[in-house]
C-alpha atoms as a PDB file:
ATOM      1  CA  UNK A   1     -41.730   9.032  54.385  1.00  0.00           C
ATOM      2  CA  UNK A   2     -42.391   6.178  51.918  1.00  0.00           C
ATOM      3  CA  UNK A   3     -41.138   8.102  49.109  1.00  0.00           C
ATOM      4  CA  UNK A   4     -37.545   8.591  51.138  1.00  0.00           C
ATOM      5  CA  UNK A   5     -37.357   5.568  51.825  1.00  0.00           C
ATOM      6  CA  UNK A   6     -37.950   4.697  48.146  1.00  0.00           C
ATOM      7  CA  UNK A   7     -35.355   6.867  47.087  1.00  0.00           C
ATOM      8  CA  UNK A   8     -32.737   5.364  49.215  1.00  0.00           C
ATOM      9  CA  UNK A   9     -33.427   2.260  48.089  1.00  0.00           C
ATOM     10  CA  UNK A  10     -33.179   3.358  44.801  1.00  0.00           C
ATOM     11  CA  UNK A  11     -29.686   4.890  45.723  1.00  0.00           C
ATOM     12  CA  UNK A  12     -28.529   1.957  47.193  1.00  0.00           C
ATOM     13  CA  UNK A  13     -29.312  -0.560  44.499  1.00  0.00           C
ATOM     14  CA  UNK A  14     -27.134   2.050  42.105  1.00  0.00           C
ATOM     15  CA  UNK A  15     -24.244   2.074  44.306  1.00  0.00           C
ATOM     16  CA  UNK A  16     -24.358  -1.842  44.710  1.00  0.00           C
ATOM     17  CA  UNK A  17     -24.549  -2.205  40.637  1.00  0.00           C
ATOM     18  CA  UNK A  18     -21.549   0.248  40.196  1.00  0.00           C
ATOM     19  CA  UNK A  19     -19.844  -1.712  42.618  1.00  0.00           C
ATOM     20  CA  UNK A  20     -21.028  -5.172  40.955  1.00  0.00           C
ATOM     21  CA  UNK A  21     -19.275  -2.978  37.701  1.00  0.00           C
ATOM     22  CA  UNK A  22     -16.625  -2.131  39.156  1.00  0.00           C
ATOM     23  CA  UNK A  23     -16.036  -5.539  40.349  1.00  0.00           C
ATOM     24  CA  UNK A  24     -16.255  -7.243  37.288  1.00  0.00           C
ATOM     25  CA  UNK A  25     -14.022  -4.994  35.211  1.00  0.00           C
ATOM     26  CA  UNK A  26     -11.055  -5.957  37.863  1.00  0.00           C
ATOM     27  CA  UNK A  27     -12.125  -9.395  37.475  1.00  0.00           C
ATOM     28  CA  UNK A  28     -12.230  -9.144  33.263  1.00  0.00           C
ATOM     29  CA  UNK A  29      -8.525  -7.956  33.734  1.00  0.00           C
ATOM     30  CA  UNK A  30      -7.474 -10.315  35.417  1.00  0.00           C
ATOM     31  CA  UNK A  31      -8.765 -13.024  33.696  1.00  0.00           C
ATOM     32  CA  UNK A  32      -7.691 -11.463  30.492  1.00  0.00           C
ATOM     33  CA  UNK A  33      -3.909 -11.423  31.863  1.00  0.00           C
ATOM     34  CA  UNK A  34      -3.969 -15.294  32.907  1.00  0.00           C
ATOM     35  CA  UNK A  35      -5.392 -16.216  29.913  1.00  0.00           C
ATOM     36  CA  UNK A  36      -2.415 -14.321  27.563  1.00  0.00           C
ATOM     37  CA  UNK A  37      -0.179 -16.030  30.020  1.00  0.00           C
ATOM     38  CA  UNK A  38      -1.797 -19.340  30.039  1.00  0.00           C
ATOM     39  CA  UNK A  39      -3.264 -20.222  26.343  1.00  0.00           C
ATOM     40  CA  UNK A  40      -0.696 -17.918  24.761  1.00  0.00           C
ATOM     41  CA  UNK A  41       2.440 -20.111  25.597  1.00  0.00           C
ATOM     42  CA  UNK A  42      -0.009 -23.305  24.707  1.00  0.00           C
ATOM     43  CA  UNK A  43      -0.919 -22.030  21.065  1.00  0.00           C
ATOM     44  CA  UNK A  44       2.568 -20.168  20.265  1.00  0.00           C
ATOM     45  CA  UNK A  45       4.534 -22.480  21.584  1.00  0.00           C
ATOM     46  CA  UNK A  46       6.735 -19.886  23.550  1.00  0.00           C
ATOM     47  CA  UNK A  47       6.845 -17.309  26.285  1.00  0.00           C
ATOM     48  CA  UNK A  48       4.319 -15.260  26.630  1.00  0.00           C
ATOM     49  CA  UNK A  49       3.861 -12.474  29.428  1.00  0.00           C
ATOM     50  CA  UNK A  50       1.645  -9.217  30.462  1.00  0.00           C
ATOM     51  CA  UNK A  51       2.514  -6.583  32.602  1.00  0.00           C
ATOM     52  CA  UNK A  52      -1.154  -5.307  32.844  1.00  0.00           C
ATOM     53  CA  UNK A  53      -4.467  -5.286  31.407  1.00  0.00           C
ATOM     54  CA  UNK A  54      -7.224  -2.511  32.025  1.00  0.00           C
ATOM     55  CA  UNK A  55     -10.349  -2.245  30.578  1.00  0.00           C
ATOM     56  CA  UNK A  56     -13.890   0.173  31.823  1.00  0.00           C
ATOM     57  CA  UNK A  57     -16.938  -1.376  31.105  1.00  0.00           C
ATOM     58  CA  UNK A  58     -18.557   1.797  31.244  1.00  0.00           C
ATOM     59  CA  UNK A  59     -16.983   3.513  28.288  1.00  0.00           C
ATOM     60  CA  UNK A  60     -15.675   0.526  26.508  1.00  0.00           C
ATOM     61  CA  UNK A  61     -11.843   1.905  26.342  1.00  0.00           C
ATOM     62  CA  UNK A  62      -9.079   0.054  27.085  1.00  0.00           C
ATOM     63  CA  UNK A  63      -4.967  -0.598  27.641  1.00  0.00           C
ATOM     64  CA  UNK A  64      -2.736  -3.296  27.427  1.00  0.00           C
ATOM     65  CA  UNK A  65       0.953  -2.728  28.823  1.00  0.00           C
ATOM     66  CA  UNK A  66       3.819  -4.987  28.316  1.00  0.00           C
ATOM     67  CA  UNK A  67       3.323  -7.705  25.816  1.00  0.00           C
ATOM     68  CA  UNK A  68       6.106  -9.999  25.690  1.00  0.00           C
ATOM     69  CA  UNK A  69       6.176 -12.728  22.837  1.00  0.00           C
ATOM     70  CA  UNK A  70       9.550 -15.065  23.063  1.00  0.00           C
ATOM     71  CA  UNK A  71      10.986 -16.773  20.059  1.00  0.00           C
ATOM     72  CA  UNK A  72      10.778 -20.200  19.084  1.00  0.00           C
ATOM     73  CA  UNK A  73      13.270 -22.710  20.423  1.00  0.00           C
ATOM     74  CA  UNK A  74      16.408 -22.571  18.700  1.00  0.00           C
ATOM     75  CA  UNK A  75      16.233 -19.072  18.056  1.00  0.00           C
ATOM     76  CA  UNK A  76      18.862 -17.040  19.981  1.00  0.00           C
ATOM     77  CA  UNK A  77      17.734 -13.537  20.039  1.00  0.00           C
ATOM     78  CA  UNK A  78      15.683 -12.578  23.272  1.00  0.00           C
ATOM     79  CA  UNK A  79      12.436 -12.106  21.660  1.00  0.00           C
ATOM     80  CA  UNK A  80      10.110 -12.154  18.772  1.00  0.00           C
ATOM     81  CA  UNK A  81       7.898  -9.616  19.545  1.00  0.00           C
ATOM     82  CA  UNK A  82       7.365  -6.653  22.149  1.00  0.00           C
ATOM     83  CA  UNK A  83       4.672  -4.318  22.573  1.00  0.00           C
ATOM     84  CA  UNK A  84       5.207  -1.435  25.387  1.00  0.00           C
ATOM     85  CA  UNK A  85       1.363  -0.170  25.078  1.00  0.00           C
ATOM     86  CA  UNK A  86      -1.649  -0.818  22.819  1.00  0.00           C
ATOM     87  CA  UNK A  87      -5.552   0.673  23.380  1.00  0.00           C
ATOM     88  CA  UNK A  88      -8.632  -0.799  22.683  1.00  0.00           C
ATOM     89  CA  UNK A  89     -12.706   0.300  22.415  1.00  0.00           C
ATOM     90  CA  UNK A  90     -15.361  -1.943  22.509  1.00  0.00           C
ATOM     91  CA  UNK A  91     -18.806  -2.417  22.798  1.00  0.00           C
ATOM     92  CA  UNK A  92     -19.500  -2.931  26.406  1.00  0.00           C
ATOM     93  CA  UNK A  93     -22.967  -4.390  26.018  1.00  0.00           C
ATOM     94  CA  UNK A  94     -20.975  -7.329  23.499  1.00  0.00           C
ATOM     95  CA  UNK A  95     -18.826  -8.590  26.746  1.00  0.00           C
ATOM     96  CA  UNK A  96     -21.527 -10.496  28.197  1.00  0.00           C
ATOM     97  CA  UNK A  97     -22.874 -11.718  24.325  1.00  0.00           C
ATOM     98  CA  UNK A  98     -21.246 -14.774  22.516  1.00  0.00           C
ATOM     99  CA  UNK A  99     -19.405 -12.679  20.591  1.00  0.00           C
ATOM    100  CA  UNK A 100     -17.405  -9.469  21.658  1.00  0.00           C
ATOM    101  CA  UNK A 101     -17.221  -6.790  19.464  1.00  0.00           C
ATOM    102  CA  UNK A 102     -13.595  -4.873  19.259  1.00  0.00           C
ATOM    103  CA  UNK A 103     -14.146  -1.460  17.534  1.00  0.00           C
ATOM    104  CA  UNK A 104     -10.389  -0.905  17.294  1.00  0.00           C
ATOM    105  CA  UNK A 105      -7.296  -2.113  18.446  1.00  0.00           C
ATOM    106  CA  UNK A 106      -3.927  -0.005  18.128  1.00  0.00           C
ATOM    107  CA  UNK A 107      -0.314  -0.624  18.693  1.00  0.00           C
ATOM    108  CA  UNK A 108       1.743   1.748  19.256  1.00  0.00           C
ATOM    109  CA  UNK A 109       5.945   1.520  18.441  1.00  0.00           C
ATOM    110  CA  UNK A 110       5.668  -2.170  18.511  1.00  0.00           C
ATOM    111  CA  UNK A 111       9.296  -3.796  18.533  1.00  0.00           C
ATOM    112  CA  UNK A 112       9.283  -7.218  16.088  1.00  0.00           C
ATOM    113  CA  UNK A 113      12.583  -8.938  15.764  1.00  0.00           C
ATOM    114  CA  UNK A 114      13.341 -11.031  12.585  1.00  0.00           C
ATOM    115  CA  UNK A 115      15.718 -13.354  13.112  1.00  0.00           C
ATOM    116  CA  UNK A 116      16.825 -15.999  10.471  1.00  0.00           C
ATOM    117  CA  UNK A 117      19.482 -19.023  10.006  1.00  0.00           C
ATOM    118  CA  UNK A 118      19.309 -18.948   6.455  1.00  0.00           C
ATOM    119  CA  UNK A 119      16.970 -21.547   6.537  1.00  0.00           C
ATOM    120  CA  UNK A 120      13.706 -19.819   7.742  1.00  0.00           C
ATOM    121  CA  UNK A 121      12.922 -17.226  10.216  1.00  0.00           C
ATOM    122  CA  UNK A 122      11.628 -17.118  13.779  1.00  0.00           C
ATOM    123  CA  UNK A 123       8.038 -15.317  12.571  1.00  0.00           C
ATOM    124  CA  UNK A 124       7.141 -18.210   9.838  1.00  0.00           C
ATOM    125  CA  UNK A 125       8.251 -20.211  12.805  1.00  0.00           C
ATOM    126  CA  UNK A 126       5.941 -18.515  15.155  1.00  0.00           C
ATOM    127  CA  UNK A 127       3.159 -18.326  13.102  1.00  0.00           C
ATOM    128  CA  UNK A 128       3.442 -22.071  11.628  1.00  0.00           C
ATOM    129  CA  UNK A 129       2.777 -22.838  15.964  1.00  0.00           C
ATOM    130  CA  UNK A 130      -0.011 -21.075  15.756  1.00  0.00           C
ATOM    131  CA  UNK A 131      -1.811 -22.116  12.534  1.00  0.00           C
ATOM    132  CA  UNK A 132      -1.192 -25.683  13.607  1.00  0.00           C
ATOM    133  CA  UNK A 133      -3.050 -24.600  17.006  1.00  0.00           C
ATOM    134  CA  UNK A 134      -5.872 -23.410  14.910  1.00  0.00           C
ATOM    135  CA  UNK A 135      -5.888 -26.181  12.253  1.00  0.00           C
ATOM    136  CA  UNK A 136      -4.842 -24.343   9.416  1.00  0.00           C
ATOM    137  CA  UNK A 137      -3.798 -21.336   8.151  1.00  0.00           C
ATOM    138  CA  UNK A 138      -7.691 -19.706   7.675  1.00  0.00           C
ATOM    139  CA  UNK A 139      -9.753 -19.507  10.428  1.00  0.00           C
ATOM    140  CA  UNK A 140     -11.900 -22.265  11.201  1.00  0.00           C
ATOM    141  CA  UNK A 141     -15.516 -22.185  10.860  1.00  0.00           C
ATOM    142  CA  UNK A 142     -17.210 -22.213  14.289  1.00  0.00           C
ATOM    143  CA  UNK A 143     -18.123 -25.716  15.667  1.00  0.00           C
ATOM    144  CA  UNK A 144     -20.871 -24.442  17.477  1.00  0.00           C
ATOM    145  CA  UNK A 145     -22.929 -21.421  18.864  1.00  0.00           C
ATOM    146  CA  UNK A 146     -22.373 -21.812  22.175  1.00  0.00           C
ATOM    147  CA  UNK A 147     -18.662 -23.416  21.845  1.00  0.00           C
ATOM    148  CA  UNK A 148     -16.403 -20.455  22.935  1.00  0.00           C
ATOM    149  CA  UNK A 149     -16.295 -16.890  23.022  1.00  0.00           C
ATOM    150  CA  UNK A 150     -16.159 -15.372  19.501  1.00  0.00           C
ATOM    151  CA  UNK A 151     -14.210 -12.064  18.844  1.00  0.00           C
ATOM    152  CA  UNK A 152     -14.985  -9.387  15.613  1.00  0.00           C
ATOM    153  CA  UNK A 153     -12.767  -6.722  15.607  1.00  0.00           C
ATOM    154  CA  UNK A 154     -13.764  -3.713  12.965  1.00  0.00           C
ATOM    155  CA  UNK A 155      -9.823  -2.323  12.771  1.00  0.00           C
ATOM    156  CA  UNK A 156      -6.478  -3.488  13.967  1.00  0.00           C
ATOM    157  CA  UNK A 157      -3.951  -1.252  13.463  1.00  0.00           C
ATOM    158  CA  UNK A 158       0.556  -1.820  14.095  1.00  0.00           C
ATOM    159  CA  UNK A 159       2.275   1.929  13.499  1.00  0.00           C
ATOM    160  CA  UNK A 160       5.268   3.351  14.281  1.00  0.00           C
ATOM    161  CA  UNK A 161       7.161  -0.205  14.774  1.00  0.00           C
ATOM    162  CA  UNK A 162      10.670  -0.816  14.720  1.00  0.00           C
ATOM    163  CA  UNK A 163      11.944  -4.444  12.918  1.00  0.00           C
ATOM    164  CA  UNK A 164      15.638  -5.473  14.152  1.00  0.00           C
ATOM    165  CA  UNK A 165      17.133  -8.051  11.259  1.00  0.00           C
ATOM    166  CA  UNK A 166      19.345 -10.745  12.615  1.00  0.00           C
ATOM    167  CA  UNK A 167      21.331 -12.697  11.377  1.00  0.00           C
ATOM    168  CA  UNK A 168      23.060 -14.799  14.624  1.00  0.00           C
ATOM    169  CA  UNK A 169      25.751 -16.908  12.091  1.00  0.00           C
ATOM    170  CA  UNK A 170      27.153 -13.852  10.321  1.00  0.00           C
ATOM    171  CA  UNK A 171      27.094 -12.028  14.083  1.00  0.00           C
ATOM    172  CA  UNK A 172      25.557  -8.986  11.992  1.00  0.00           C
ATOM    173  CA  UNK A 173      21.964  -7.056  13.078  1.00  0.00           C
ATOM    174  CA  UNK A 174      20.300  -4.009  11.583  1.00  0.00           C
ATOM    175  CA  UNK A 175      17.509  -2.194  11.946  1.00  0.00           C
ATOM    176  CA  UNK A 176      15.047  -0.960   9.747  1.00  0.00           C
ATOM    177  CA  UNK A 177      11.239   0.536   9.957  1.00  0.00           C
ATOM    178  CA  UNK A 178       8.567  -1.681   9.907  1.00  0.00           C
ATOM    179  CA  UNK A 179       5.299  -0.520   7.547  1.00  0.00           C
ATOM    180  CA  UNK A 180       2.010   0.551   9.399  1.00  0.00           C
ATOM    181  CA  UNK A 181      -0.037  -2.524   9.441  1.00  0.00           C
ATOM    182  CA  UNK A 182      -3.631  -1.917   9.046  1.00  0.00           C
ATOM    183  CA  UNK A 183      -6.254  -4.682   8.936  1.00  0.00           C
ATOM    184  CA  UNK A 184     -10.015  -4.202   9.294  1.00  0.00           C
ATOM    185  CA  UNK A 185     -13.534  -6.692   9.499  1.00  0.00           C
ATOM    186  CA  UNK A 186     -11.610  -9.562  11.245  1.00  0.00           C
ATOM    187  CA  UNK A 187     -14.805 -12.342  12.173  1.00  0.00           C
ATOM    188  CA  UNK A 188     -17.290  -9.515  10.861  1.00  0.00           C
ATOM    189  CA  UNK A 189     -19.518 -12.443  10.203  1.00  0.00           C
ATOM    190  CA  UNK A 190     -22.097 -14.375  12.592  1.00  0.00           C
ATOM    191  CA  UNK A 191     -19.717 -16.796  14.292  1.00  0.00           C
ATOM    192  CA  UNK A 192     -16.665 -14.390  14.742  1.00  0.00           C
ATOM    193  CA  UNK A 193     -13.638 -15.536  14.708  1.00  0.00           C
ATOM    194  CA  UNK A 194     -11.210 -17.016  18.259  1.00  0.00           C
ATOM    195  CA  UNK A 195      -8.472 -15.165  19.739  1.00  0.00           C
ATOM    196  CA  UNK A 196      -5.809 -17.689  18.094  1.00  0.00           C
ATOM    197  CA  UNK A 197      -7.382 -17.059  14.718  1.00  0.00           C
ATOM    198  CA  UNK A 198      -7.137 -13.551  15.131  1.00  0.00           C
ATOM    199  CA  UNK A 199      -3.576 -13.851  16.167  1.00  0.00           C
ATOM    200  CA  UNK A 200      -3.214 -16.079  13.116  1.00  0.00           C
ATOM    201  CA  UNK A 201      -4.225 -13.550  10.685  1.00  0.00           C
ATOM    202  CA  UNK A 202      -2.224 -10.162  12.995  1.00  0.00           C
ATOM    203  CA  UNK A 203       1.177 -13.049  12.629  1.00  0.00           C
ATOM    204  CA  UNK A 204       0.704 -13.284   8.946  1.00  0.00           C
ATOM    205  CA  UNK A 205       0.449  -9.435   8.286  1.00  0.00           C
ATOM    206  CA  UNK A 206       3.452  -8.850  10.494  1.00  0.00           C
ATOM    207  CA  UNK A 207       5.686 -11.716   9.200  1.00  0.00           C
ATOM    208  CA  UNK A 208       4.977 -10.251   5.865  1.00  0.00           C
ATOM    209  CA  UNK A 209       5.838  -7.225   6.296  1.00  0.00           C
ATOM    210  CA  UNK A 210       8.644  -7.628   7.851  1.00  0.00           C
ATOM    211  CA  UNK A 211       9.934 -10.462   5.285  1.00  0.00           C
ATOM    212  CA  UNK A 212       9.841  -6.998   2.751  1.00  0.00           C
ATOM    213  CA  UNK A 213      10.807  -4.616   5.270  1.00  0.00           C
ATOM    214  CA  UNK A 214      14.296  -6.514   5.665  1.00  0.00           C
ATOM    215  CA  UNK A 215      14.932  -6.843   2.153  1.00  0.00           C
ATOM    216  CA  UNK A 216      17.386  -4.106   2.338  1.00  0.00           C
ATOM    217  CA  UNK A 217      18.964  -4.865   5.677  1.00  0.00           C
ATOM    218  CA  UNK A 218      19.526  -8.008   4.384  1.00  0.00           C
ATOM    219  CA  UNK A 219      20.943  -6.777   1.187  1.00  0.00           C
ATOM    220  CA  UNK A 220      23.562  -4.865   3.435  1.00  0.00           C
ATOM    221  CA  UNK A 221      24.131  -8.155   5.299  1.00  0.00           C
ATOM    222  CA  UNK A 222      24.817  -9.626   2.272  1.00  0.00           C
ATOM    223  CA  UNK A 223      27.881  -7.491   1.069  1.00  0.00           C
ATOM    224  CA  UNK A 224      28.999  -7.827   4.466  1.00  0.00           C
ATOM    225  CA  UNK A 225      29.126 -11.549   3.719  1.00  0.00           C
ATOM    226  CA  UNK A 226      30.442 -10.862   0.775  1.00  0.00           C
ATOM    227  CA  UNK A 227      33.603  -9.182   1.934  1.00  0.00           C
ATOM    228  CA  UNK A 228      34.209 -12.506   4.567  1.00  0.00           C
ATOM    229  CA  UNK A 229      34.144 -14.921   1.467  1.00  0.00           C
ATOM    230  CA  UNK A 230      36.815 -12.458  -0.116  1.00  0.00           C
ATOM    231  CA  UNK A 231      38.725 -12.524   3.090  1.00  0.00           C
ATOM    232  CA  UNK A 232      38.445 -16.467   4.160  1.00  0.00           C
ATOM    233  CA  UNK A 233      41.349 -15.766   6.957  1.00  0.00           C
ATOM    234  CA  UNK A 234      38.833 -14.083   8.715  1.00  0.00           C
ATOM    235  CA  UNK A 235      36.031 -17.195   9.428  1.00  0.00           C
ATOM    236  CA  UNK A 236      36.572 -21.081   7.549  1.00  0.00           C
ATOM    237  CA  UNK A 237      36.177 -20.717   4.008  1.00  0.00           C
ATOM    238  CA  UNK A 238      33.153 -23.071   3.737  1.00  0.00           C
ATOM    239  CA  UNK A 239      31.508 -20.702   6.489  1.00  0.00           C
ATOM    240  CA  UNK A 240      31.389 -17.493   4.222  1.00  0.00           C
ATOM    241  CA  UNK A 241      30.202 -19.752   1.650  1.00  0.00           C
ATOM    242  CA  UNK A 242      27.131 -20.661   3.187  1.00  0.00           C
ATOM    243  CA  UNK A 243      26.111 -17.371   4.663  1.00  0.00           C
ATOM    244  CA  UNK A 244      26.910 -15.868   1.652  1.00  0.00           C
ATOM    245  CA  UNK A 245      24.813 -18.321  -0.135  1.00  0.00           C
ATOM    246  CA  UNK A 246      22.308 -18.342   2.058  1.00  0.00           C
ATOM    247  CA  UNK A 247      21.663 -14.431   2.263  1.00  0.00           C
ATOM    248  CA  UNK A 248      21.603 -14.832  -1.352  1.00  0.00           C
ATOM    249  CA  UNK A 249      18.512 -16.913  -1.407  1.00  0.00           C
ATOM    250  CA  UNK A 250      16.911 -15.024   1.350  1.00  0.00           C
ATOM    251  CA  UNK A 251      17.106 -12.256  -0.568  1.00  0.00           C
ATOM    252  CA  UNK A 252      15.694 -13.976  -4.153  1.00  0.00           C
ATOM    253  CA  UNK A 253      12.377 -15.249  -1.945  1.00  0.00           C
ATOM    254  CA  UNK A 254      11.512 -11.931  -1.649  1.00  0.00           C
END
């Protein structure tokens, strides 16, 4: 009799700690949602939205949906970047440690949009918000142990994206493949490294890239603007001047 009793106890206690699980993994995406959509907008400086977040706790795996990142003001395409899905693995164990260890992160067919007024582009824009979030354009050292919850992610990896070159003034866009982006041992160390520092060093890989990926949209854009300074009827004179110009010291940066 005791033992039956024993063993429904022991039944019940699992079912209440798989619920307790189960509970805390809707919680985590949750949580995880509000805070994209709450410290995002803070750091960047612009939109930022989620459709969904899920994550198991019991194997670790995970899936983002949705990831909306808007453009800086004064910018007038509709957004910087968007990301339709991306997976993650962790270690489970880590979520509940001071530091959370990412295994992998992948992005699939990411959509960036580089967008520039001859001047500078919405990414350096982007990122420049970011970095002065963080303090800098390295990550910071930790300020303490027990300050915030650190992140290390082993492998980050952007394939299969799609950069659309804009140039608003000339009323020209293109579109062009952007490289695989592959980064690994982000906050491998003992104090990690914060979500805005890793999205610090993911901006600076992508708004690399894509500076070089649009080298030769930009060289197209450029004859374009070529042919409107030979044809001044077409815009003012001094107009096709300065985009052509400008697309001409775009292009030399690179």
């Amino acid at each position: 009799m005791l033992k039956k009793i024993a063993i429904r106890v022991l039944i019940a206690l699992c079912i209440v700690v798989i619920l307790i699980i189960v509970s805390l993994g809707f919680f985590l995406d949750g949580a995880i949602k509000r805070g994209v959509e709450t410290v995002g907008p803070m750091v960047a400086k612009v939109p930022i939205t989620l459709e969904g977040v899920s994550l198991s706790l019991f194997s670790g795996s995970g899936k983002v949906k949705g990831l909306f990142v808007g453009n800086p003001e004064g910018y007038k395409t509709p957004s910087a970047i968007r990301v339709g899905q991306a997976s993650l693995s962790l270690q489970p164990g880590s979520v509940f440690a001071d530091k959370v260890v990412i295994k992998s992160v992948q992005v699939e067919a990411p959509e960036v949009t580089f967008e520039t007024d001859l001047k500078g582009n919405n990414l350096s824009k982007l990122l420049a918000n970011v970095q002065a979030a963080t303090g800098g354009s390295e990550p910071a050292p930790a300020k303490g142990k027990g300050s915030s919850k650190k992140l290390q992610v082993n492998e980050f990896l952007i394939r299969n994206g799609k950069l659309n070159v804009s140039i608003p003034g000339l009323g020209k866009s293109a579109t062009v493949p952007l490289p695989e982006i592959h980064l690994t041992n982000l906050g491998t160390g003992p104090d990690g490294i914060t979500a805005a520092e890793l999205a610090t060093l993911v901006l600076q890989a992508i708004e690399k890239e894509a500076v070089q990926a649009s080298g030769s949209a930009l060289t197209g854009l450029a004859k374009d603007a070529s042919g409107l300074t030979k044809d001044a009827s077409k815009v003012g004179s001094s107009t096709a001047e300065r985009i052509s110009q400008g697309l001409g010291g775009l292009l030399k940066k690179k």
